[in-house]
Protein backbone atom coordinates (compact mmCIF):
# COMPACT_ATOMS: atom_id res chain seq x y z
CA UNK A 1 -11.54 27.12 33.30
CA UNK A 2 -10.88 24.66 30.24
CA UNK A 3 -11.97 27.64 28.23
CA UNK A 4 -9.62 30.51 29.45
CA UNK A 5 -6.82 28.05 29.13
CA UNK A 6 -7.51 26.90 25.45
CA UNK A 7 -7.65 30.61 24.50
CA UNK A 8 -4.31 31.63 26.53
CA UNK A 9 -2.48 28.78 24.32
CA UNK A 10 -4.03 29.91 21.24
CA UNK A 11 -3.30 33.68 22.24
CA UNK A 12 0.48 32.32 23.08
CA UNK A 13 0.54 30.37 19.57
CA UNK A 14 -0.64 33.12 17.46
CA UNK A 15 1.88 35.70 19.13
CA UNK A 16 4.40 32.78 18.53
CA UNK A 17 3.37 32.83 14.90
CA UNK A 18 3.07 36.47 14.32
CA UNK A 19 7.05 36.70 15.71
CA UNK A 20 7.98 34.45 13.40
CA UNK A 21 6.40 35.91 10.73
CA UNK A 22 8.06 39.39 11.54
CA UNK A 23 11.98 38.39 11.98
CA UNK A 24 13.65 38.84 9.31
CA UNK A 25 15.87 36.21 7.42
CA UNK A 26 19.45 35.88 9.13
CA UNK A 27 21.20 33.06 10.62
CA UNK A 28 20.60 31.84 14.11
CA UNK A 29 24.30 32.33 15.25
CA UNK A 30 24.64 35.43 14.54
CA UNK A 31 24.51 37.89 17.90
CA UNK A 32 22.73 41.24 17.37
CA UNK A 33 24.68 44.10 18.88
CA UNK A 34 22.92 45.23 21.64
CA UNK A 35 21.38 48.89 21.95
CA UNK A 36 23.26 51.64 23.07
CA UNK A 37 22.15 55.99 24.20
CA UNK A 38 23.77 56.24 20.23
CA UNK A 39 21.49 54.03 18.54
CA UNK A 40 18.38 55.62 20.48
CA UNK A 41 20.01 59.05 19.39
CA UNK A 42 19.89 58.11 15.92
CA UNK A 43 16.15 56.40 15.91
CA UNK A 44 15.23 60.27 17.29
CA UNK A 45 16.91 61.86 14.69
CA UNK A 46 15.42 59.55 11.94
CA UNK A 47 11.77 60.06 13.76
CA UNK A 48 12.81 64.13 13.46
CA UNK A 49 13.63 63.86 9.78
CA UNK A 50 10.42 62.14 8.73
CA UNK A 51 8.40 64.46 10.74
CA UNK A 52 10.27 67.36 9.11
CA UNK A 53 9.69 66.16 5.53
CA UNK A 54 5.91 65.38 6.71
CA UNK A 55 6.00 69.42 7.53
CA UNK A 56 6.69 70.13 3.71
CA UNK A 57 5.27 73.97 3.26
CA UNK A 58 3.46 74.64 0.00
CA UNK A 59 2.76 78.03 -1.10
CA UNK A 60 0.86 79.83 -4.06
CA UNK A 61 3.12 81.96 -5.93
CA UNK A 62 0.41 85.26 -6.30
CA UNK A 63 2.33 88.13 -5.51
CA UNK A 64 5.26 89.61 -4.17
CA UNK A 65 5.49 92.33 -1.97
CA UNK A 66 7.74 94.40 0.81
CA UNK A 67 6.85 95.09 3.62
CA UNK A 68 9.56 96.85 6.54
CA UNK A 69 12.19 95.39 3.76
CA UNK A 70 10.87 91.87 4.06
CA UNK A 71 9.73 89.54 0.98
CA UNK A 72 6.36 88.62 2.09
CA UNK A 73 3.90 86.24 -0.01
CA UNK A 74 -0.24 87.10 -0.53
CA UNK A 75 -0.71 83.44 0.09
CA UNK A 76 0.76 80.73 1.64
CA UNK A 77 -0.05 77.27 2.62
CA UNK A 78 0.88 74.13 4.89
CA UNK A 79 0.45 70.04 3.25
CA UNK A 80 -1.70 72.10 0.60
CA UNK A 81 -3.96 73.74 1.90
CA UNK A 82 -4.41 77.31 0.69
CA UNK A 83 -4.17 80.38 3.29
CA UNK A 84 -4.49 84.09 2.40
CA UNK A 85 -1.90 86.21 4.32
CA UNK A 86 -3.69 89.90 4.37
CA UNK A 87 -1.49 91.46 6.39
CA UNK A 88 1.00 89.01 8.03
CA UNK A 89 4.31 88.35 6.62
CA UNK A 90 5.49 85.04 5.25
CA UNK A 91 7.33 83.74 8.57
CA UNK A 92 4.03 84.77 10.86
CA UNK A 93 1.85 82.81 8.58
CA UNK A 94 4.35 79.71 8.27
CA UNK A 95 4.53 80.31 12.33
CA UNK A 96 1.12 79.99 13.35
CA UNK A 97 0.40 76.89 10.69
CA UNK A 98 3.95 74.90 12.14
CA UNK A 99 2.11 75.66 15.30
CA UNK A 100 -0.97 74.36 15.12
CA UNK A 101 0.84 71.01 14.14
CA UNK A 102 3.70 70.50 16.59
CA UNK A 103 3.86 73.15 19.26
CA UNK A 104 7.70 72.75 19.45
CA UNK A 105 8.21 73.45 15.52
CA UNK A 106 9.15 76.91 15.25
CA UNK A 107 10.19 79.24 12.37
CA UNK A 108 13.78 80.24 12.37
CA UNK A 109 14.23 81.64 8.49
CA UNK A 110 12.77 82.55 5.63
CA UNK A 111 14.10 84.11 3.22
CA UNK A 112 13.50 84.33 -0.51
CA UNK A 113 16.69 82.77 -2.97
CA UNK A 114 15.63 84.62 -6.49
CA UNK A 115 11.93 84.99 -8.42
CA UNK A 116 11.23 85.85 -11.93
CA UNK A 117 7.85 85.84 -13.52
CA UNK A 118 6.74 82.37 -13.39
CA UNK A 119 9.22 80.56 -10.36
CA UNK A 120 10.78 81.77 -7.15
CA UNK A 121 13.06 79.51 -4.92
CA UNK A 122 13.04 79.78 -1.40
CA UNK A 123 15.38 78.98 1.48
CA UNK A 124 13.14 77.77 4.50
CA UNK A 125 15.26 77.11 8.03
CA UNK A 126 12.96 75.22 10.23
CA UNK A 127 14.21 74.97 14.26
CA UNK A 128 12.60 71.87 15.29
CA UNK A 129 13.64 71.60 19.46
CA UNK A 130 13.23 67.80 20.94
CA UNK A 131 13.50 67.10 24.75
CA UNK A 132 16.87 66.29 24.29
CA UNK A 133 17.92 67.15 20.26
CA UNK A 134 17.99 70.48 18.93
CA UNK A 135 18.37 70.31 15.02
CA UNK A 136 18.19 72.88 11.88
CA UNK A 137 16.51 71.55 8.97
CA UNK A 138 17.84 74.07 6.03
CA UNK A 139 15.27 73.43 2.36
CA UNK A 140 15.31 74.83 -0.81
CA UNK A 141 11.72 74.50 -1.90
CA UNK A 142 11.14 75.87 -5.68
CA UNK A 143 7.65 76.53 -6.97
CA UNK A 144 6.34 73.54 -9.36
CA UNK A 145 2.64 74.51 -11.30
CA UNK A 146 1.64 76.64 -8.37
CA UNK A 147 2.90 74.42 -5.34
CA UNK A 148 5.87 74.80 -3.48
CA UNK A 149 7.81 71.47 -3.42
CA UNK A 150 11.42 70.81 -1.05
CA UNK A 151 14.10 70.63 -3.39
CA UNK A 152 16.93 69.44 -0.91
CA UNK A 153 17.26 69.59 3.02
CA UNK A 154 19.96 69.30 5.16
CA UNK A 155 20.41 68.97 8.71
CA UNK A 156 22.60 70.89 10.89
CA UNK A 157 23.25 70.85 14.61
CA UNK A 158 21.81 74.37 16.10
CA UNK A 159 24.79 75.61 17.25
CA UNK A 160 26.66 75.01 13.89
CA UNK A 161 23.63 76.92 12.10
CA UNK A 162 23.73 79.67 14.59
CA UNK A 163 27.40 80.15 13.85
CA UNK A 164 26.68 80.30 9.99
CA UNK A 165 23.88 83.39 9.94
């Protein structure tokens, strides 16, 4: 009995402690604003965002080629790793990889910006739907020594996007 209650007050000092430790310096007066449906909305949309830029596609540039007057890519790949596309086009291939990650990340656009030789830029629109937040993530992603890297992203609500294609 002695036992269990010397190891509920050290359990009860070292969660003591490890508060203390955590909170950050600011005076004791000061109130913190409590939390409101807003503040939840934007911890969502930050947890969205930083899964997004976790989602950052990489591709190999090795060819280019049409197929029913889309830009389609021999390979492609997702956080690095290479994939050949045989006969699949470029949003199939990005499709089943977004997949296979987040069953609620689905391809919306992809469309190819300009290519020469040795670079190509590409305009990815990702449609990432939440239980209760819909939101377009628009990237440029430019090929850097063989790997596709996000140049900028911006987020847009759906509707908004849907109004701009």
């Amino acid at each position: 009995m002695i036992k269990k209650q010397m190891l509920m007050s050290v359990a009860t000092l070292g969660m003591i402690a490890l508060t203390a430790c955590q909170s950050p310096d600011k005076p004791t007066n000061v109130k913190e604003k409590p939390k409101t449906e807003l503040s939840e909305e934007n911890t969502n949309e930050e947890t969205l965002r930083a899964s997004a830029i976790k989602k950052t596609i990489y591709g190999y540039y090795e060819t280019m080629n049409t197929l029913n007057g889309e830009e389609m890519f021999s390979y492609l790949a997702l956080d690095g790793e290479l994939k050949e596309g045989s006969d699949q086009s470029a949003i199939s291939i990005l499709q089943e990889e977004l997949d296979e990650i987040e069953e609620e990340t689905l391809v919306e656009q992809y469309t190819l910006l300009e290519s020469d030789k040795d670079s190509a830029k590409v305009k990815v629109s990702l449609l990432l739907v939440e239980p209760n937040l819909s939101r377009v993530e628009v990237s440029e992603l430019i090929l850097e020594d063989g790997t596709w890297k996000i140049k900028s992203g911006k987020y847009y609500d759906l509707v908004l996007q849907k109004m701009q294609y």
